[in-house]
C-alpha atoms as a PDB file:
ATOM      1  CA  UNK A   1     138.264   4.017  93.805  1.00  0.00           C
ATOM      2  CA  UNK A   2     138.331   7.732  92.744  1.00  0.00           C
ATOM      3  CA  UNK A   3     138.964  10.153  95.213  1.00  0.00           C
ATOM      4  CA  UNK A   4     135.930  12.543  94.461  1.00  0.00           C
ATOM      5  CA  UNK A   5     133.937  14.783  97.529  1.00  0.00           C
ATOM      6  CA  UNK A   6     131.029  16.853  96.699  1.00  0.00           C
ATOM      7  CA  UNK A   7     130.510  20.194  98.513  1.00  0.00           C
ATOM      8  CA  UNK A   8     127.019  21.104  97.819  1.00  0.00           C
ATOM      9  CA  UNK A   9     123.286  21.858  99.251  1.00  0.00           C
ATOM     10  CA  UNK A  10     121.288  18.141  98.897  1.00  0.00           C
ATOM     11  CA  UNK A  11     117.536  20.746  97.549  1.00  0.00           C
ATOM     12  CA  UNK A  12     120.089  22.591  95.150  1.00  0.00           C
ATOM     13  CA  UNK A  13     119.078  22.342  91.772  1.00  0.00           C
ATOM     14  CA  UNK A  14     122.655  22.760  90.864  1.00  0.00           C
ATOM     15  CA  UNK A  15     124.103  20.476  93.353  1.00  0.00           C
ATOM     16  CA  UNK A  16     121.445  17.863  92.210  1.00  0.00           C
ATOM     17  CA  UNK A  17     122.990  18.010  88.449  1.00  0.00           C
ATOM     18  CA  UNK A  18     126.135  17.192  89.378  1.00  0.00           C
ATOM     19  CA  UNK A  19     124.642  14.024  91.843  1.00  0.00           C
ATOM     20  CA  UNK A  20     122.605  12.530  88.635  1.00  0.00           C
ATOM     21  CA  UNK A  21     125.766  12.934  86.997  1.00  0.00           C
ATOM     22  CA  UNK A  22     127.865  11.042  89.230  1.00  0.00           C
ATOM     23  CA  UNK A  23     124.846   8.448  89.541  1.00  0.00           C
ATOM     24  CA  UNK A  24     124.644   8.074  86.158  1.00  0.00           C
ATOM     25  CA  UNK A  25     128.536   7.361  85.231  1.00  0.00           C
ATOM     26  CA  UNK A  26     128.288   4.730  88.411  1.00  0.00           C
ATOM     27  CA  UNK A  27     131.197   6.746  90.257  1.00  0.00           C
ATOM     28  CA  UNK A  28     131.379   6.857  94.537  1.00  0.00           C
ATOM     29  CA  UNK A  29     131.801   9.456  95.662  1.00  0.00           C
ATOM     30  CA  UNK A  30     132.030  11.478  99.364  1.00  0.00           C
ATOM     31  CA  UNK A  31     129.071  13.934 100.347  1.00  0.00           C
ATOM     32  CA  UNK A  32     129.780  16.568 102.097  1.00  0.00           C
ATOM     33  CA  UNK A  33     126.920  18.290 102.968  1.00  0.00           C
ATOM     34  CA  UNK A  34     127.098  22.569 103.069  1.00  0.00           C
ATOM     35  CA  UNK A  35     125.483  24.796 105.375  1.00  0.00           C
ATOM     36  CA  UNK A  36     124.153  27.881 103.059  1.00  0.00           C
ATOM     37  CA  UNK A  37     124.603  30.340 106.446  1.00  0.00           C
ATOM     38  CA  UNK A  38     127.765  28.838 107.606  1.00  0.00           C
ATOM     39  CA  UNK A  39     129.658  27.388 104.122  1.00  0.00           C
ATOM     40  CA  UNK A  40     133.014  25.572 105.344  1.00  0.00           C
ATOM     41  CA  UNK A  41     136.336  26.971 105.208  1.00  0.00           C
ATOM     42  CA  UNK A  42     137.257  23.862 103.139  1.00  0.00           C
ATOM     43  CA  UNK A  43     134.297  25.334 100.338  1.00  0.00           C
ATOM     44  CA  UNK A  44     135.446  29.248 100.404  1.00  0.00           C
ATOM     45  CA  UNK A  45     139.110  27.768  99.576  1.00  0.00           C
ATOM     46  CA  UNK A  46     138.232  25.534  96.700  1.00  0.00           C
ATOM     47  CA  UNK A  47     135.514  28.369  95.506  1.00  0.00           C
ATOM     48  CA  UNK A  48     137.231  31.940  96.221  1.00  0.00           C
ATOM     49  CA  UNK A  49     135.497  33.746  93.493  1.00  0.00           C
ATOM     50  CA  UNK A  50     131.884  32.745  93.453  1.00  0.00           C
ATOM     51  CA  UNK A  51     132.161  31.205  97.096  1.00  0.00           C
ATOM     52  CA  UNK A  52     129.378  28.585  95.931  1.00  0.00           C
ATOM     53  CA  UNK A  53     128.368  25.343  95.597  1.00  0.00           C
ATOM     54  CA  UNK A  54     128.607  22.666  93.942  1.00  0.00           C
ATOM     55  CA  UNK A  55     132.280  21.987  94.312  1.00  0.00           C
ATOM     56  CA  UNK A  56     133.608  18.708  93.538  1.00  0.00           C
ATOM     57  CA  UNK A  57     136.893  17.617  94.589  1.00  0.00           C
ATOM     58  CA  UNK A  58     138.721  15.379  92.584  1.00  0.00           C
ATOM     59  CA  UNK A  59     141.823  14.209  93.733  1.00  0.00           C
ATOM     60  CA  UNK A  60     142.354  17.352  95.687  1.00  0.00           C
ATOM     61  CA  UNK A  61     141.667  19.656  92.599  1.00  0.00           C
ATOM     62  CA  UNK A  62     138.511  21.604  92.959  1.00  0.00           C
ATOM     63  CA  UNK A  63     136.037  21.931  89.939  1.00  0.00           C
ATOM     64  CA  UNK A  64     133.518  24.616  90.125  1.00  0.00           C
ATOM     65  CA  UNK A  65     130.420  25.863  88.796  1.00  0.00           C
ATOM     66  CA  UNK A  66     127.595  22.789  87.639  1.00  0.00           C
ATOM     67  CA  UNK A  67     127.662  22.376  84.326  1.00  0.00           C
ATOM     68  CA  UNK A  68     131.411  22.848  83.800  1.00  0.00           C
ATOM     69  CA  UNK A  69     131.632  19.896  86.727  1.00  0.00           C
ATOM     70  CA  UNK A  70     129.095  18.044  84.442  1.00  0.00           C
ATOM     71  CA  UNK A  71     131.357  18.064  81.448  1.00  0.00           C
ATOM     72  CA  UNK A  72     134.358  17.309  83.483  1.00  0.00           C
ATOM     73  CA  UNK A  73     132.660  14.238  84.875  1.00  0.00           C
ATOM     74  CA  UNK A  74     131.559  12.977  81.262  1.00  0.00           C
ATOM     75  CA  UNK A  75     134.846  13.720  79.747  1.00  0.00           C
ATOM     76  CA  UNK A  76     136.458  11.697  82.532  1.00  0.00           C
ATOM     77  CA  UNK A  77     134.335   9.359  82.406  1.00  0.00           C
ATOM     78  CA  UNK A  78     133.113   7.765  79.600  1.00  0.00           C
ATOM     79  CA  UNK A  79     130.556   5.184  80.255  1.00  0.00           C
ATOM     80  CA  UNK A  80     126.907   6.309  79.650  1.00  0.00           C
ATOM     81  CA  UNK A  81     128.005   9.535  77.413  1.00  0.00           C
ATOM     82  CA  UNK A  82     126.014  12.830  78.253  1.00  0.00           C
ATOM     83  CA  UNK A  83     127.623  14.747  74.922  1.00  0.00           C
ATOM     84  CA  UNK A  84     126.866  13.341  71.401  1.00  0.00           C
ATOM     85  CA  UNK A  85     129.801  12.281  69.840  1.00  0.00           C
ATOM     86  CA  UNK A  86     128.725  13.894  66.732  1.00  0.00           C
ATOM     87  CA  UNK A  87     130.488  17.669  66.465  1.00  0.00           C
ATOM     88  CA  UNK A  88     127.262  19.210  65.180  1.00  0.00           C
ATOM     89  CA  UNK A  89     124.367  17.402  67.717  1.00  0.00           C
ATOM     90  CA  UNK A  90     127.316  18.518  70.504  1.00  0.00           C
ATOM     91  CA  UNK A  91     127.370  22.005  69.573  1.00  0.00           C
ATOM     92  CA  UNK A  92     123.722  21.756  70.162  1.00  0.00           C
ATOM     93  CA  UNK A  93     123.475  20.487  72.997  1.00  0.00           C
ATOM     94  CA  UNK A  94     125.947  23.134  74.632  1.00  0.00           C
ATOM     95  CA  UNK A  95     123.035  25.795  72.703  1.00  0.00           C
ATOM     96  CA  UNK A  96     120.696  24.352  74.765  1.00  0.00           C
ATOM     97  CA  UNK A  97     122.299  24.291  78.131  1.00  0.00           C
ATOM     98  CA  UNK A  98     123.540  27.320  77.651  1.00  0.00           C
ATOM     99  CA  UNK A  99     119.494  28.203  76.949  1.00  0.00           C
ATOM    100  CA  UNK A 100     118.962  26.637  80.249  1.00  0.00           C
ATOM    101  CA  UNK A 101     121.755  28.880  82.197  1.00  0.00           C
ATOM    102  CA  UNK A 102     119.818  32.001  80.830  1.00  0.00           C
ATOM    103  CA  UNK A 103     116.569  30.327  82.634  1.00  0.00           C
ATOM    104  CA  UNK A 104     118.429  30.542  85.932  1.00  0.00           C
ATOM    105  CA  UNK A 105     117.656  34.006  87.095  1.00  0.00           C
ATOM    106  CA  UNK A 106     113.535  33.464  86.692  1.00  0.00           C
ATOM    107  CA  UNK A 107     114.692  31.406  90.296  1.00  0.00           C
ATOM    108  CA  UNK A 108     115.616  33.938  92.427  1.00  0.00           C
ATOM    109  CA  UNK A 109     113.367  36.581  90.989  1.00  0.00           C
ATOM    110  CA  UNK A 110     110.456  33.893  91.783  1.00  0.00           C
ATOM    111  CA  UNK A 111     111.756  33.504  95.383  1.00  0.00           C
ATOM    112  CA  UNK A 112     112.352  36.620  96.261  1.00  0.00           C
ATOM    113  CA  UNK A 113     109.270  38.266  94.827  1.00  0.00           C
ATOM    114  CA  UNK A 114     107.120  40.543  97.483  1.00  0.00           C
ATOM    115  CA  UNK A 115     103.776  41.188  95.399  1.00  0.00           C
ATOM    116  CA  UNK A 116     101.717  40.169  92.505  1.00  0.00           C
ATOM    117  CA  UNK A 117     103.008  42.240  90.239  1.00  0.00           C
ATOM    118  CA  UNK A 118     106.475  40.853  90.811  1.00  0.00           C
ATOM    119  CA  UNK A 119     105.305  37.493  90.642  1.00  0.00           C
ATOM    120  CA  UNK A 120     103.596  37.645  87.608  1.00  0.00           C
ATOM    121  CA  UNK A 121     106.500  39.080  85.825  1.00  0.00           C
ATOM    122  CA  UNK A 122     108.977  36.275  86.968  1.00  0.00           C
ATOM    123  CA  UNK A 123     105.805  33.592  85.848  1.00  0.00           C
ATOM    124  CA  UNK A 124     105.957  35.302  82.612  1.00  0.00           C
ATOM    125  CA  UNK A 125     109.578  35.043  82.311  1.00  0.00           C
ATOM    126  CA  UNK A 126     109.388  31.037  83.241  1.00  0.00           C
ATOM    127  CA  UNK A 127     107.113  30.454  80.528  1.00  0.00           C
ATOM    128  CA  UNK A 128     108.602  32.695  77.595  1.00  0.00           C
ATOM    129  CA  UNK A 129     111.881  30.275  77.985  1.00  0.00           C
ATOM    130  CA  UNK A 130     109.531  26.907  78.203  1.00  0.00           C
ATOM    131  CA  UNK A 131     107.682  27.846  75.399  1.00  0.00           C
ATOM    132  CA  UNK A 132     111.063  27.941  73.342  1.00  0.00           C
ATOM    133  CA  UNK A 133     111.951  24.443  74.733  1.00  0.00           C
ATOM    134  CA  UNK A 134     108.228  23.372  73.790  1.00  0.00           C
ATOM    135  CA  UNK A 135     108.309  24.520  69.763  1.00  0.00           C
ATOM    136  CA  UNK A 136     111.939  24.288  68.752  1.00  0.00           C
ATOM    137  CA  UNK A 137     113.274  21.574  71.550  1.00  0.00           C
ATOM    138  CA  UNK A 138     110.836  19.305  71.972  1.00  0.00           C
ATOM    139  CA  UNK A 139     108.640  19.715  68.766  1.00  0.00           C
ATOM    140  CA  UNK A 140     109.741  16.370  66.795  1.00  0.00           C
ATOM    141  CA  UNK A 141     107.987  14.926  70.552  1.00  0.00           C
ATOM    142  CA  UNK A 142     111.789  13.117  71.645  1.00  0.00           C
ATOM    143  CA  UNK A 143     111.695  10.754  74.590  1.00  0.00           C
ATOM    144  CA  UNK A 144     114.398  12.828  75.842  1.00  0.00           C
ATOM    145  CA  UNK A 145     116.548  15.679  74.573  1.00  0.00           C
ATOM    146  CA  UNK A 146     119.293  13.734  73.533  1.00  0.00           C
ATOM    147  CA  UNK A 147     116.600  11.220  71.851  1.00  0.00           C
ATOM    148  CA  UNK A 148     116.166   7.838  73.632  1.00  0.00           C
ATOM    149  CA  UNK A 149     118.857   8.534  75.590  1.00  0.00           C
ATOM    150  CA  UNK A 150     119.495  11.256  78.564  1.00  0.00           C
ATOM    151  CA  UNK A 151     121.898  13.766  77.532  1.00  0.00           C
ATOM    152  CA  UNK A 152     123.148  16.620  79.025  1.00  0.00           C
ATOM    153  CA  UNK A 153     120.601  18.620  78.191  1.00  0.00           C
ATOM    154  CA  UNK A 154     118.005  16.369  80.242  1.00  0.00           C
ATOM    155  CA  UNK A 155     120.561  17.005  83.270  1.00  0.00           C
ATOM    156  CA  UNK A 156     120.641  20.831  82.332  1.00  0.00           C
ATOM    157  CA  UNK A 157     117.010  21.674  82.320  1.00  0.00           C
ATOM    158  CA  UNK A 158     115.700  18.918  84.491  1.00  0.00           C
ATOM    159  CA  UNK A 159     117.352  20.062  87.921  1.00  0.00           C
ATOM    160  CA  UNK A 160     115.536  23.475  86.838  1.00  0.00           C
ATOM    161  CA  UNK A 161     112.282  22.368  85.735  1.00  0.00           C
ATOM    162  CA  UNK A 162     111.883  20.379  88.937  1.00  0.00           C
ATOM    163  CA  UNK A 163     113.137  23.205  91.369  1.00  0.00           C
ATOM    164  CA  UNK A 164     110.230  25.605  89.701  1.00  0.00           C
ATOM    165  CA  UNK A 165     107.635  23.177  89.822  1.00  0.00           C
ATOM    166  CA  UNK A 166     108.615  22.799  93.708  1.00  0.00           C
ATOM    167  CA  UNK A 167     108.581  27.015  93.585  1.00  0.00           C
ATOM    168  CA  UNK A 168     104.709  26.312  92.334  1.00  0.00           C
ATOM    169  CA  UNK A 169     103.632  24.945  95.357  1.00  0.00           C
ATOM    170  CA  UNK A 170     105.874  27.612  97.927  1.00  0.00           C
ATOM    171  CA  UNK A 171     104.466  30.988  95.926  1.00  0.00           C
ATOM    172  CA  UNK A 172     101.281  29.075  94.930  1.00  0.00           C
ATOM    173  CA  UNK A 173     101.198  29.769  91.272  1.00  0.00           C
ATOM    174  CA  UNK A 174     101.193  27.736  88.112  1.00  0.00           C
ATOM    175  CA  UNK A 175     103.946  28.090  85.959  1.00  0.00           C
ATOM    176  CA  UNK A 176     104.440  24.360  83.978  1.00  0.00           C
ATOM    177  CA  UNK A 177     100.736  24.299  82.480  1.00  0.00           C
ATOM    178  CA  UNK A 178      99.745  21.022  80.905  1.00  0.00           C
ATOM    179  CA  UNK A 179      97.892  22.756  78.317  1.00  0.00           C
ATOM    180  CA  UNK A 180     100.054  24.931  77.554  1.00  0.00           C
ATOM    181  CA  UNK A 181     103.224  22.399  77.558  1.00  0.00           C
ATOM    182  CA  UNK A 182     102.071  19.066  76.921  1.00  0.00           C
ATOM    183  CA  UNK A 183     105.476  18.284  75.310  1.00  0.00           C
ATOM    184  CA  UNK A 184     107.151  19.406  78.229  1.00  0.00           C
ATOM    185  CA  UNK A 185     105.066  17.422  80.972  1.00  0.00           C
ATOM    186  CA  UNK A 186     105.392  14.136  78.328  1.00  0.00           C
ATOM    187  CA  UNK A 187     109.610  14.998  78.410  1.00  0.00           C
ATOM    188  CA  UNK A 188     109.581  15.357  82.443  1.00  0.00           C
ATOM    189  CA  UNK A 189     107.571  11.983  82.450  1.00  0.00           C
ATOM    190  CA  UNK A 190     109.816  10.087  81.126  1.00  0.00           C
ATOM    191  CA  UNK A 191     112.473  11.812  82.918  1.00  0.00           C
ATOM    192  CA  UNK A 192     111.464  11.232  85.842  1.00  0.00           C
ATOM    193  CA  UNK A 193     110.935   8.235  85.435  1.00  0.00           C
ATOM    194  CA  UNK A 194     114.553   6.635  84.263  1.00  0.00           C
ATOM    195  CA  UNK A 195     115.706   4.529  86.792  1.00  0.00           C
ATOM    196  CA  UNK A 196     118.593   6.639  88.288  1.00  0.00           C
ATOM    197  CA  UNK A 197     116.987   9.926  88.117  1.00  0.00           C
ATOM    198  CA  UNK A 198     114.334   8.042  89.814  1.00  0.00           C
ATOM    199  CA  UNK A 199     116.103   6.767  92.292  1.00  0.00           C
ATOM    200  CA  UNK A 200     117.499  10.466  93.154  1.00  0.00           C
ATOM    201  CA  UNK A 201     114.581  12.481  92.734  1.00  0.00           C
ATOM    202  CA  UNK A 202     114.117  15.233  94.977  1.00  0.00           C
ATOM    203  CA  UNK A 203     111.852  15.259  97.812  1.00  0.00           C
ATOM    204  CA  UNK A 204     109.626  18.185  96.907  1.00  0.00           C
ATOM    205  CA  UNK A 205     107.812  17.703 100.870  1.00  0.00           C
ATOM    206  CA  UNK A 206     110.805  17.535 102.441  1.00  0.00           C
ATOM    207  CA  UNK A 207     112.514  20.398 100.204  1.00  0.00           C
ATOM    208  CA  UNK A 208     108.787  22.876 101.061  1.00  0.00           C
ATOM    209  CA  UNK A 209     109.127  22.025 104.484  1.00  0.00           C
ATOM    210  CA  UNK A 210     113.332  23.005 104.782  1.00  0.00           C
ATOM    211  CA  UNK A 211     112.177  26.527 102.230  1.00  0.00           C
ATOM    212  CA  UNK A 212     108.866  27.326 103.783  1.00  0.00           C
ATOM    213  CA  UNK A 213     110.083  28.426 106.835  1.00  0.00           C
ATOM    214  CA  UNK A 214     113.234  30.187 105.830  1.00  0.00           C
ATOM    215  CA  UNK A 215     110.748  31.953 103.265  1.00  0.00           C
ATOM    216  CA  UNK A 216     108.302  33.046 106.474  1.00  0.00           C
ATOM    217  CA  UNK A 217     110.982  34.483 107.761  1.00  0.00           C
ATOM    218  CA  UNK A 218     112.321  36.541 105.367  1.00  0.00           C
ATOM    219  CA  UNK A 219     109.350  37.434 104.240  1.00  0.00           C
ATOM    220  CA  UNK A 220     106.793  37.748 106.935  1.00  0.00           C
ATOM    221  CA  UNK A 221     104.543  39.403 105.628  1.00  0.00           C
ATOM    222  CA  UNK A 222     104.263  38.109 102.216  1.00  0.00           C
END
């Protein structure tokens, strides 16, 4: 059995990459669940520079930062391979989640947003990066990125995709319109649907009822 603990926050999108990961490679695995106003002494040790999660542990050597614990884990690990093996189709797949890194900051900007105007501009923002994935990602209409197979790329975007749509419903705005990305909502679809993605899905209720009040309070008068 490997000796692996994950420090992380179970509504993270990041946290949640690193979870299908470790689903999908079969590996056990100890939780250890983070408390974002109180983070463990254990977590500021193995993280000193960004002091964030997710942090997995593996054999007492910390790994840091989502999508470098991603590759660790698949380069470890090699049953059910997230990379191509191909050199080219692997550079392109690091493109594209390094695309999906640069979506990141639309989160935070969409949380923390006070007015309309604010809003609107981090809504904007969303959909100028979907409609990249829609015409140059997604355009040949792939079960997944990575083909008929999830990839890394699936794991990259997917965690994000899911955490905005969640967003929708907490700042009540539409960001992933069908109409406007019907390749997008066919690709989540069948993403959400693979068995072990599935079976770790989210709970969008239960992640709007641990945000909603956190965001009253911040915000109180938003």
């Amino acid at each position: 059995m490997e000796d692996l603990k994950l420090h992380g926050f179970w509504y993270s999108p990041f946290t949640v990459r690193v979870v299908w990961t470790l689903k999908l490679k079969g590996l056990s695995y100890e939780n250890i669940e983070e408390d974002r106003s109180n983070k463990s002494p254990q977590l500021l040790q193995y993280n000193p520079v960004h002091k964030k999660t997710p942090v997995l542990v593996h054999g007492g050597k910390p790994i840091c930062e989502s999508m470098v614990i991603v590759e660790y884990i698949d380069e470890l690990w090699p049953q059910n391979p997230l990379l191509p093996h191909d050199p080219y189709e692997r550079a392109q797949a690091r493109f594209w989640v390094a695309f999906a890194e640069q979506m990141v900051p639309v989160i935070p900007a969409l949380v923390y947003s006070t007015n309309a105007e604010e809003k609107e501009k981090a809504v904007e923002k969303a959909r100028e990066h979907l409609k990249v994935l829609e015409d140059h990602c997604l355009a040949d209409k792939r079960k997944f990125f990575g083909g008929d197979k999830l990839n890394i790329v699936d794991i990259a975007f997917g965690s994000l995709l899911e955490f905005l749509i969640t967003l929708e419903d907490l700042k009540q705005v539409k960001i992933l319109v069908a109409e406007k990305f019907p390749l997008l909502h066919l690709w989540l679809d069948n993403f959400k649907n693979a068995p072990i993605i599935k079976e770790n899905y989210p709970d969008r209720e239960k992640i709007l009822a641990t945000m909603k009040p956190a965001m009253e309070r911040r915000f109180p008068s938003s």
